[in-house]
Structures are given as C-alpha cells and as structure tokens.
N, C-alpha and C. Protein backbone atom coordinates (compact mmCIF):
# COMPACT_ATOMS: atom_id res chain seq x y z
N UNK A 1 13.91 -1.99 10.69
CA UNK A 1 14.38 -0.95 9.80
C UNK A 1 13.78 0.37 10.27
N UNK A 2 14.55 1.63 10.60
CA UNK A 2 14.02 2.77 11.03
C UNK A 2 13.61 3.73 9.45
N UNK A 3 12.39 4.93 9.80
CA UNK A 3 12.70 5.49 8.52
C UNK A 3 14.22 6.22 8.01
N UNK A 4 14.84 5.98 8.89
CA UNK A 4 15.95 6.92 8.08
C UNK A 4 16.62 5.40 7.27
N UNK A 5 16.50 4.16 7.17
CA UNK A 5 17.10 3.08 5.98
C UNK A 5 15.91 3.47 4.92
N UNK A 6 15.16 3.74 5.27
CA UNK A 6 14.39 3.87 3.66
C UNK A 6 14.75 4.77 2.61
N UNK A 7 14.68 3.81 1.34
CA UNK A 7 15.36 4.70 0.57
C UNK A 7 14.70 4.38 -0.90
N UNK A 8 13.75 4.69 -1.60
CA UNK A 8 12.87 4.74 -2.60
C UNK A 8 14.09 4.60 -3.97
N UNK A 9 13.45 3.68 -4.49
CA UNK A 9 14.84 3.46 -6.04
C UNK A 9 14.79 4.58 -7.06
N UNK A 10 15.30 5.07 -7.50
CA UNK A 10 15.23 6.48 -8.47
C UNK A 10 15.37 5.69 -9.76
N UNK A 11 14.41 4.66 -10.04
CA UNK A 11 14.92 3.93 -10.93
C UNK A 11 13.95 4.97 -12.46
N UNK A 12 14.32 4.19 -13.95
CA UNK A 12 13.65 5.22 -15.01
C UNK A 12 12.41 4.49 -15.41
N UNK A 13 12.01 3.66 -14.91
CA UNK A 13 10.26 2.77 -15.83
C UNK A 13 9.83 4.07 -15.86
N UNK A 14 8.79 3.81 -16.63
CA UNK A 14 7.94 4.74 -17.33
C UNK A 14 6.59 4.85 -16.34
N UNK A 15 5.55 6.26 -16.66
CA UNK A 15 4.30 5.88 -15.72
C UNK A 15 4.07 5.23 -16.62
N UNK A 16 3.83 5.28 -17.89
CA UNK A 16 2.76 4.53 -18.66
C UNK A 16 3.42 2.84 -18.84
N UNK A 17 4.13 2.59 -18.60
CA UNK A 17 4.48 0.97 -18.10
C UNK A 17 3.37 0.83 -16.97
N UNK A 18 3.63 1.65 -16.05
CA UNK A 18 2.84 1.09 -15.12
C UNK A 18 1.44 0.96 -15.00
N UNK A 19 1.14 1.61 -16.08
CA UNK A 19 -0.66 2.28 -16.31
C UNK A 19 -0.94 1.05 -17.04
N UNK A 20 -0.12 0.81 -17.67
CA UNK A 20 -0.63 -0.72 -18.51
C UNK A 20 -0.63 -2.10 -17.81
N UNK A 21 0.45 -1.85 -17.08
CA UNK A 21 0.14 -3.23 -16.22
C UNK A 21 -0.99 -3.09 -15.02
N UNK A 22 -1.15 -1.80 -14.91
CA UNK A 22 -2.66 -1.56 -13.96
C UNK A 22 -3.91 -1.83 -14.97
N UNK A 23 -4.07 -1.69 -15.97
CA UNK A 23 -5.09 -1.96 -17.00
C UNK A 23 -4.80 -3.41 -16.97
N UNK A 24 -4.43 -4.23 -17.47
CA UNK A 24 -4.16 -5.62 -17.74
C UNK A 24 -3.97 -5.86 -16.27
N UNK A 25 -3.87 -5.87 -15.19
CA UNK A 25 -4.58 -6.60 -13.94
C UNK A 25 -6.05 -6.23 -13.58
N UNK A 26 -6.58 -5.04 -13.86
CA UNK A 26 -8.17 -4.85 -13.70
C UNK A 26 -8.73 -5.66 -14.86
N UNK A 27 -8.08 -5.81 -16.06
CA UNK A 27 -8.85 -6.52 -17.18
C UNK A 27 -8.91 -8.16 -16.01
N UNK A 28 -7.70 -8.50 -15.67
CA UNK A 28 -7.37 -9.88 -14.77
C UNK A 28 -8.83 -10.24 -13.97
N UNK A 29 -8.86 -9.04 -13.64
CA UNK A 29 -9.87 -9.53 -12.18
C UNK A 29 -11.69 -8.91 -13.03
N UNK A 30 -11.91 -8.48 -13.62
CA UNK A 30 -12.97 -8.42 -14.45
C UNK A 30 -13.46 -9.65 -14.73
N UNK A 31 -12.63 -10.26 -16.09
CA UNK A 31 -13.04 -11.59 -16.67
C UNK A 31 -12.15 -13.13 -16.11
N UNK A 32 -11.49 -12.48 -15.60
CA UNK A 32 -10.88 -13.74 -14.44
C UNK A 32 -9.98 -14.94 -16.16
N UNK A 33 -9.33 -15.75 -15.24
CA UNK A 33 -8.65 -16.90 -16.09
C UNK A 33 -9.64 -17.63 -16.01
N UNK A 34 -9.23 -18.61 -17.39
CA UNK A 34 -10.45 -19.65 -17.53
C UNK A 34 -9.93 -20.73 -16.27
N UNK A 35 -11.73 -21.18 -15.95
CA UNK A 35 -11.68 -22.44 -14.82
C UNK A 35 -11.10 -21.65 -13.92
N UNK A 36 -11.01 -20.06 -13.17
CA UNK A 36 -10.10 -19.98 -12.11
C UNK A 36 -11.27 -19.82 -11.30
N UNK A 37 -11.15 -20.00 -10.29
CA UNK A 37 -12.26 -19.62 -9.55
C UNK A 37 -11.78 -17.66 -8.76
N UNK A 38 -12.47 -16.36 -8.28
CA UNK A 38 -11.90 -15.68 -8.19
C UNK A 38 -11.74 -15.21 -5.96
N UNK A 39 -11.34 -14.80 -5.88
CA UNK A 39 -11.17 -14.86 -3.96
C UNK A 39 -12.35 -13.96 -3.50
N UNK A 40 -13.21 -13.43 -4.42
CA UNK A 40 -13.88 -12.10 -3.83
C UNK A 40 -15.26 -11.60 -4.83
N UNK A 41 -15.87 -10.69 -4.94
CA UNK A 41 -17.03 -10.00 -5.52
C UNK A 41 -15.81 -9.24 -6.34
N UNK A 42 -16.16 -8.58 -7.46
CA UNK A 42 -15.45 -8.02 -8.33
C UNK A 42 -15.28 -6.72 -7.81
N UNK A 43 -16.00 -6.02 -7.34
CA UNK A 43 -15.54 -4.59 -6.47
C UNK A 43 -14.39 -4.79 -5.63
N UNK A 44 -14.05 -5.94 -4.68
CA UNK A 44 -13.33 -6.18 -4.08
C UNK A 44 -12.35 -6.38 -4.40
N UNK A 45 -12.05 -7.35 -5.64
CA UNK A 45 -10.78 -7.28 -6.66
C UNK A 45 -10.21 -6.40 -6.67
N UNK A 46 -11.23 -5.93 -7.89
CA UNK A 46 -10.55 -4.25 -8.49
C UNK A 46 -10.19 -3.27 -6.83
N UNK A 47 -10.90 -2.94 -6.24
CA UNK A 47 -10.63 -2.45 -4.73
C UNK A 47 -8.74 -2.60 -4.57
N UNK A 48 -8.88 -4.28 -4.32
CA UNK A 48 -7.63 -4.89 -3.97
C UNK A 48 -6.48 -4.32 -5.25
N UNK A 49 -6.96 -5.04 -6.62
CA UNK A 49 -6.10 -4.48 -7.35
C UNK A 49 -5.25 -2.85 -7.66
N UNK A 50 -6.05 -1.84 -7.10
CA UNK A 50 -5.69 -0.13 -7.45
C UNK A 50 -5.07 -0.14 -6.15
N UNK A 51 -5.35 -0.81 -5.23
CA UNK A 51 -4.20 -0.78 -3.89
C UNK A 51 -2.76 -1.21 -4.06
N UNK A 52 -3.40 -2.58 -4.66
CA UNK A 52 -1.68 -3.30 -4.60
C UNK A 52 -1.15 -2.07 -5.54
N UNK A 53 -1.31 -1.93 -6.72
CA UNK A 53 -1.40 -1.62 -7.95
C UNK A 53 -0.10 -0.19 -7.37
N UNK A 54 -1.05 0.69 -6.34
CA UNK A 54 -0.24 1.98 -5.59
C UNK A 54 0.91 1.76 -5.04
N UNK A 55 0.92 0.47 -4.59
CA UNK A 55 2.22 -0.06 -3.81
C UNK A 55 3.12 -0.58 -4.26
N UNK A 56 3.21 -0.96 -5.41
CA UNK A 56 3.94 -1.49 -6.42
C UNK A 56 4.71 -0.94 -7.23
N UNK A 57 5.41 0.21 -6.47
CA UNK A 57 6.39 1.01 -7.00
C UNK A 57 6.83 1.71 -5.66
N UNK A 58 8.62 1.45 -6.23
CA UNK A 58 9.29 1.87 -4.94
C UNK A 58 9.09 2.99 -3.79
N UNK A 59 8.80 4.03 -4.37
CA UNK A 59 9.10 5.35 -4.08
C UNK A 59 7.83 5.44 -2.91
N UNK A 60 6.42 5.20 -3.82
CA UNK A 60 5.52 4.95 -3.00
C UNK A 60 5.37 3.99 -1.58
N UNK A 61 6.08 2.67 -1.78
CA UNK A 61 6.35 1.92 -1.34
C UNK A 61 7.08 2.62 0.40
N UNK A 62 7.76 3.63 0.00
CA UNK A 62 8.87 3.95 0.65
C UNK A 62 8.19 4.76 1.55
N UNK A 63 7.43 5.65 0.78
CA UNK A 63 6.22 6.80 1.47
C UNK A 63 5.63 5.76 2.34
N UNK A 64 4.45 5.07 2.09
CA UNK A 64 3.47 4.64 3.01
C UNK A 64 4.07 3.94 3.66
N UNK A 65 5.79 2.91 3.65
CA UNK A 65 6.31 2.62 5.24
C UNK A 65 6.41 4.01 5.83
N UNK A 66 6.54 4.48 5.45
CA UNK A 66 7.40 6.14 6.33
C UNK A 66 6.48 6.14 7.38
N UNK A 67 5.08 6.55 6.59
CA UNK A 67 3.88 6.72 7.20
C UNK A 67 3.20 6.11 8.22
N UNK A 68 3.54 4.85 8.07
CA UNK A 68 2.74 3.67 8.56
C UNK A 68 3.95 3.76 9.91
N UNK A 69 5.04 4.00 9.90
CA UNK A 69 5.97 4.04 10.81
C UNK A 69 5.57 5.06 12.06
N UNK A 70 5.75 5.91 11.24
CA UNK A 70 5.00 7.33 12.19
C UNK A 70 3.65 7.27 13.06
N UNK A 71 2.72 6.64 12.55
CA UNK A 71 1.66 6.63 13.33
C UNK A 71 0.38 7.01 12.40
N UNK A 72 -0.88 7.51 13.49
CA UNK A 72 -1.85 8.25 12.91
C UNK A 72 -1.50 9.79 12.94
N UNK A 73 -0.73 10.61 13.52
CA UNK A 73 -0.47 11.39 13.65
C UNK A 73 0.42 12.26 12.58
N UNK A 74 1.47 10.83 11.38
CA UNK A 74 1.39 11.51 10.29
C UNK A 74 2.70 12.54 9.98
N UNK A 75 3.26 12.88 8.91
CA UNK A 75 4.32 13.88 8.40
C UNK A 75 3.79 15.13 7.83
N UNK A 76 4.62 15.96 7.66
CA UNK A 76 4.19 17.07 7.05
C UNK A 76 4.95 16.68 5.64
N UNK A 77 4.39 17.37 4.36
CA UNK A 77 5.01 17.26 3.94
C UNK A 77 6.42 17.17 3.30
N UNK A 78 7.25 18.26 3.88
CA UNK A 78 8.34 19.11 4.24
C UNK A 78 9.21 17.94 4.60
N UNK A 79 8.97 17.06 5.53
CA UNK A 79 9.49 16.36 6.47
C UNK A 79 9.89 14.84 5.62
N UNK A 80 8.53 14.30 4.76
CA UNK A 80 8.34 13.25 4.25
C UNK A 80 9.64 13.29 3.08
N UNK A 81 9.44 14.48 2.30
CA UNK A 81 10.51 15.14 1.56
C UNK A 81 12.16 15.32 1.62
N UNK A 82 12.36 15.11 2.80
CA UNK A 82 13.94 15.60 3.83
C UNK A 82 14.04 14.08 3.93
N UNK A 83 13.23 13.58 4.74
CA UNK A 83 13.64 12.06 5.11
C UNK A 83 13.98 11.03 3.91
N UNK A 84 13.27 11.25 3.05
CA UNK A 84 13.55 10.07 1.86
C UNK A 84 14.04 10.37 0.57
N UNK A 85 14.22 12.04 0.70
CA UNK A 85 15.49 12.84 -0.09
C UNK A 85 14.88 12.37 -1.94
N UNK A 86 13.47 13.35 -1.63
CA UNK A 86 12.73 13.69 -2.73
C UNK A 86 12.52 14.82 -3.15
N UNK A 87 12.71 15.05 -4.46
CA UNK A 87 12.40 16.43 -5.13
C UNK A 87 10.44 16.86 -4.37
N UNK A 88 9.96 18.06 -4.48
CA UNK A 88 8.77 18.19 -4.11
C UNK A 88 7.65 17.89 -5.21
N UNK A 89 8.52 17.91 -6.41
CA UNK A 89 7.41 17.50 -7.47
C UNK A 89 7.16 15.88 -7.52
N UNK A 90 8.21 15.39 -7.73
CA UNK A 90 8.64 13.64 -7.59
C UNK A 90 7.21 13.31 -6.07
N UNK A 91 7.44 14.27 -4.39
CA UNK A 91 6.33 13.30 -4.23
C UNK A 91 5.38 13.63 -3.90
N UNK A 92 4.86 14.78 -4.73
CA UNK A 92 3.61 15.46 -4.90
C UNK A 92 2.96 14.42 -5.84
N UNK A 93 3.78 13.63 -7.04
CA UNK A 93 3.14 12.98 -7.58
C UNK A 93 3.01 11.59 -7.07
N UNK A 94 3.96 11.05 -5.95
CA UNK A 94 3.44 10.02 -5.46
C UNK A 94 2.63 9.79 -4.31
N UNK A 95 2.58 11.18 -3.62
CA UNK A 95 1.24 11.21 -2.49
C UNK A 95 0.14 11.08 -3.19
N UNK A 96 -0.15 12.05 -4.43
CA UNK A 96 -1.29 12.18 -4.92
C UNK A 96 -2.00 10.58 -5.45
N UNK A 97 -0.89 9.76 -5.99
CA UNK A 97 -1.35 8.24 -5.91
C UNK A 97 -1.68 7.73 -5.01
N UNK A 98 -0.91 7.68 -4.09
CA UNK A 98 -1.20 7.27 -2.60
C UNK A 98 -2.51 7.71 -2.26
N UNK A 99 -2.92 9.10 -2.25
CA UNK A 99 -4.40 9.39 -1.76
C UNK A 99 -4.82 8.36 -2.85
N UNK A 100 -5.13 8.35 -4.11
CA UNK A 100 -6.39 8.33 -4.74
C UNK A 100 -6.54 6.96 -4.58
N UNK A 101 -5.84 5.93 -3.91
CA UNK A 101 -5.76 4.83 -3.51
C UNK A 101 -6.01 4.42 -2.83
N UNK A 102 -6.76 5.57 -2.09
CA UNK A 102 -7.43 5.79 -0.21
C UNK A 102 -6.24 5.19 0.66
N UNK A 103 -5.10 5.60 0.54
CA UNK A 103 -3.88 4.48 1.46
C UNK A 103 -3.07 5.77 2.14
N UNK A 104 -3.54 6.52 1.87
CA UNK A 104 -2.91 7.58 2.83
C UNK A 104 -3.97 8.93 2.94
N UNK A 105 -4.32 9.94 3.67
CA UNK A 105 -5.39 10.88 3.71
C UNK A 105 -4.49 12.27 4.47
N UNK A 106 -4.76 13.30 3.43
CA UNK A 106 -4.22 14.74 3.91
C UNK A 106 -5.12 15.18 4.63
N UNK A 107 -4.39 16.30 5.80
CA UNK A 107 -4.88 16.83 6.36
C UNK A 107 -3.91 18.34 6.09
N UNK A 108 -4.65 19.85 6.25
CA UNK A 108 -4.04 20.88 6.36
C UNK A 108 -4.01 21.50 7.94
N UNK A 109 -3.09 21.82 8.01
CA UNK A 109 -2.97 22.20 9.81
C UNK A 109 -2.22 23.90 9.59
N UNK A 110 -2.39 25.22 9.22
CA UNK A 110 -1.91 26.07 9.32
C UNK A 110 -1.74 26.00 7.07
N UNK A 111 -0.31 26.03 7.37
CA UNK A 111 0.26 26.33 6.00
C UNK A 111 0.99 25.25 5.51
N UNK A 112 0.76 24.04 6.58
CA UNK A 112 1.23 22.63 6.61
C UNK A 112 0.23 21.61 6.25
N UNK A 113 0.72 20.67 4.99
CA UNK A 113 -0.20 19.43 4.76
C UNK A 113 0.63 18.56 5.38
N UNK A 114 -0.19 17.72 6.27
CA UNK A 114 -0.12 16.47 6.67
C UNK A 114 -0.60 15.34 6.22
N UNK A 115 0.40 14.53 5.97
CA UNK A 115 0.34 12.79 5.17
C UNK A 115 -0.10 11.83 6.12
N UNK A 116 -1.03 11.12 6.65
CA UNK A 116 -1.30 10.15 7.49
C UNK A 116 -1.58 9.07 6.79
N UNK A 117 -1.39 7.46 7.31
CA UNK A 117 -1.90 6.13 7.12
C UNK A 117 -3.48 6.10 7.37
N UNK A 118 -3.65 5.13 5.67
CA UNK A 118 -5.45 5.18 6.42
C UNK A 118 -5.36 4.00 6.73
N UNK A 119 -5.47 3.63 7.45
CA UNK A 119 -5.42 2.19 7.98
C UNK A 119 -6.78 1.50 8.04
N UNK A 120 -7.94 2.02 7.69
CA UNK A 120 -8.96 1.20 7.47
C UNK A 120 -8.79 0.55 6.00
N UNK A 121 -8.54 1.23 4.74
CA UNK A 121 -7.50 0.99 3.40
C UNK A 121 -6.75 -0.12 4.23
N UNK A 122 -5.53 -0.12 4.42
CA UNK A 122 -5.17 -0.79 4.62
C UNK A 122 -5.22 -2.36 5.19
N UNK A 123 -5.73 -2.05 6.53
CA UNK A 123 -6.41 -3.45 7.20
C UNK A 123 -7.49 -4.17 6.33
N UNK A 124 -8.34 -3.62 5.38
CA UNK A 124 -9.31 -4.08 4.35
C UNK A 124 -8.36 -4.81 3.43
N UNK A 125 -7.11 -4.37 2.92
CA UNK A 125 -6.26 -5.35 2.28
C UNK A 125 -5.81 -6.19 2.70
N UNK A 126 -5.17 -6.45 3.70
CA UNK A 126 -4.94 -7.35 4.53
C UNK A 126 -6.13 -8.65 4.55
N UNK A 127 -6.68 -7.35 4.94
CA UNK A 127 -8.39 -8.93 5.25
C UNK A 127 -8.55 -9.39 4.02
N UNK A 128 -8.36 -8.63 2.65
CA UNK A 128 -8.77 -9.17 1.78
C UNK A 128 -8.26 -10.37 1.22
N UNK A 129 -6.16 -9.99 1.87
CA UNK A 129 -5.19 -11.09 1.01
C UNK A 129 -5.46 -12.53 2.28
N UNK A 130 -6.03 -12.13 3.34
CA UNK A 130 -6.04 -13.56 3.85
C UNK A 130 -7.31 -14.17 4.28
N UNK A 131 -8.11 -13.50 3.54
CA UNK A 131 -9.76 -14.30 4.02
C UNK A 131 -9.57 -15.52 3.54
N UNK A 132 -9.31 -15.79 2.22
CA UNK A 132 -8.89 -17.88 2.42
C UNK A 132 -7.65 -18.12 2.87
N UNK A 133 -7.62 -18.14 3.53
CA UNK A 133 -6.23 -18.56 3.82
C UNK A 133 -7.05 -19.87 4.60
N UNK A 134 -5.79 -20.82 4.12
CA UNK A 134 -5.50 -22.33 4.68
C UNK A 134 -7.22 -22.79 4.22
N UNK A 135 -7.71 -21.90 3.34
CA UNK A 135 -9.57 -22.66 2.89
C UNK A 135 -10.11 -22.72 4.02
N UNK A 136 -9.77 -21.54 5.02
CA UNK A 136 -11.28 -21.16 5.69
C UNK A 136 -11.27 -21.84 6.85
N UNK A 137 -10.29 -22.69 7.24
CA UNK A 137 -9.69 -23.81 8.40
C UNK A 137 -8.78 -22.95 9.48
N UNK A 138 -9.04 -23.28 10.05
CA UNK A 138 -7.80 -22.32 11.29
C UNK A 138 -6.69 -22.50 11.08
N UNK A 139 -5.79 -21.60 11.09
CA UNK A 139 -4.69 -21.33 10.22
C UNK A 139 -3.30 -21.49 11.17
N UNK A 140 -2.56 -22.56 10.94
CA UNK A 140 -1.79 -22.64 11.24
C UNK A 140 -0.67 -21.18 11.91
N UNK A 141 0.59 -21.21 12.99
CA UNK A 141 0.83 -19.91 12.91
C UNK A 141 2.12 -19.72 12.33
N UNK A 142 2.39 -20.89 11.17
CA UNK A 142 3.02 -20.66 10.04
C UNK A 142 2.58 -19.43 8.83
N UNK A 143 1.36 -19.45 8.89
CA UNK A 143 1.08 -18.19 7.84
C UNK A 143 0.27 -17.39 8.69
N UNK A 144 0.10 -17.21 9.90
CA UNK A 144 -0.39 -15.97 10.43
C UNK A 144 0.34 -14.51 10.33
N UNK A 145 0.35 -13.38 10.25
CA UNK A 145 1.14 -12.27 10.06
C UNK A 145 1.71 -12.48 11.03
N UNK A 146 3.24 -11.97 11.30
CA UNK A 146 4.03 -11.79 12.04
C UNK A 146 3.97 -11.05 13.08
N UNK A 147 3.14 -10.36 13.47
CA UNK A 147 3.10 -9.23 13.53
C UNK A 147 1.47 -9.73 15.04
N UNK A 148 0.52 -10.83 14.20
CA UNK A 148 0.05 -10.98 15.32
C UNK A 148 0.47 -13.02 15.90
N UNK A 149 1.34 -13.67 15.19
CA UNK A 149 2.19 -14.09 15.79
C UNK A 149 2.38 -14.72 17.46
N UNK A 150 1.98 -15.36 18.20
CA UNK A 150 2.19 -15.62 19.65
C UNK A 150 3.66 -16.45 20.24
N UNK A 151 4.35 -15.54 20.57
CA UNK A 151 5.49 -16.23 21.03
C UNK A 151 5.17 -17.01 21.69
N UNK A 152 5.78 -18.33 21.68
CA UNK A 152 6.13 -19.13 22.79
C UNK A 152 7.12 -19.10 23.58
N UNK A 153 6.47 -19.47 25.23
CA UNK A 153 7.39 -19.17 26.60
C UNK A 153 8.10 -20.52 26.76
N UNK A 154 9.08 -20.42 26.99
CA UNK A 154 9.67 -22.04 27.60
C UNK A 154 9.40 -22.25 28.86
C-alpha cells in the first residue's frame, strides 16, 4: 500500500468515548483480571497501553503509517495535511497525540515543522507485544513478524 491509499475514516465517535476506554484499559493493567497473570512490570503496561491506546484510532493510525513510510527523515506538516486530505486543526490534534505518545517527534527546520517516526517508541512495542511469544521457546516462523520472516530458496 503506497501513502497515497491511505485514507483516515472521518468517522463521528466522540474524544471522550475514547478517553474512557483509555481509562478502563489503564484501570485493566493496574489491577489486572482475577487469576490473570500480567506480560510485564506495570510501567510497561501502562507504557504499552497509551501507545496502543494512540493507535487506535483511524486518522492517527493513518498519520504514523504515513510516517513510518517516509522514513527518519519525516513530513512537513503541510505535506502530511495534502496527502491524507486533513483539515489543519483535525491534525494538529492528532499529531499532538501522536507526540505525547512518544510515537512520533517534531522537529522545526525554518518556518517548517517536521513529523518523524520514533522508532525507539515503537520497536519497544513491538518488543513488548512479543517478549512471550510461543513462552519464551524459539518461535516458530509462523508468528515471527513478516517483515523479519526468511524466505525460503528452492
């Protein structure tokens, strides 16, 4: 998929839908389910949880592929705006999530802000969703990411 198929849903949920289901998953990972055992130290949870938590809405969703597409090198804002055919307020308010989520980091270059991938954020989630994986056993490359994956040659 190139960034120009991305296309963020203009759908109407509410923020405060979403503020509540971000409260009631940090409550989740605080006091955990009974008998559950939990994947991590509770910083790490909550960590994990305000990440997913950022990504879990389209628009944003749509931003940090953009981003993650582009490189370290990053959009201006101007650009991020044109490509995924957003008002400037609409994603002033979803960069600003994105930062405070450490999942993306501005930079100013002149009279231009630049949007980059933080990819240490990122790769920390990653590590986080597969440190058990397969219980700690070498992992089949049925659930390895795709991405590092080893083709086989005939």
């Amino acid at each position: 998929m190139n960034s120009s198929e991305i296309r963020p849903n203009r759908s109407g949920a509410s923020a405060s839908a979403g503020l509540l289901r971000l409260r009631n998953a940090k409550a989740l990972v605080r006091h955990g389910l009974p008998g559950q055992l939990t994947t991590g130290n509770a910083d790490d949870d909550l960590d994990a949880v305000t990440t997913l938590a950022a990504l879990a809405q389209e628009t944003r969703l749509a931003i940090f592929r953009l981003l993650v597409q582009r490189g370290p090198e990053g959009l201006a804002v101007g650009e991020i705006a044109e490509r995924l055919q957003l008002a400037g307020a609409t994603l002033s308010f979803h960069l600003k999530e994105l930062a405070h989520a450490k999942l993306v980091v501005p930079r100013q270059a002149g009279r231009f802000i630049y949007y980059s991938t933080n990819y240490r954020t990122m790769n920390r989630l990653i590590d986080y969703l597969t440190k058990n994986c397969c219980q700690g056993a070498t992992c089949d490359i049925a659930c390895a990411p795709a991405a590092q994956r080893k083709r086989r040659t005939p």
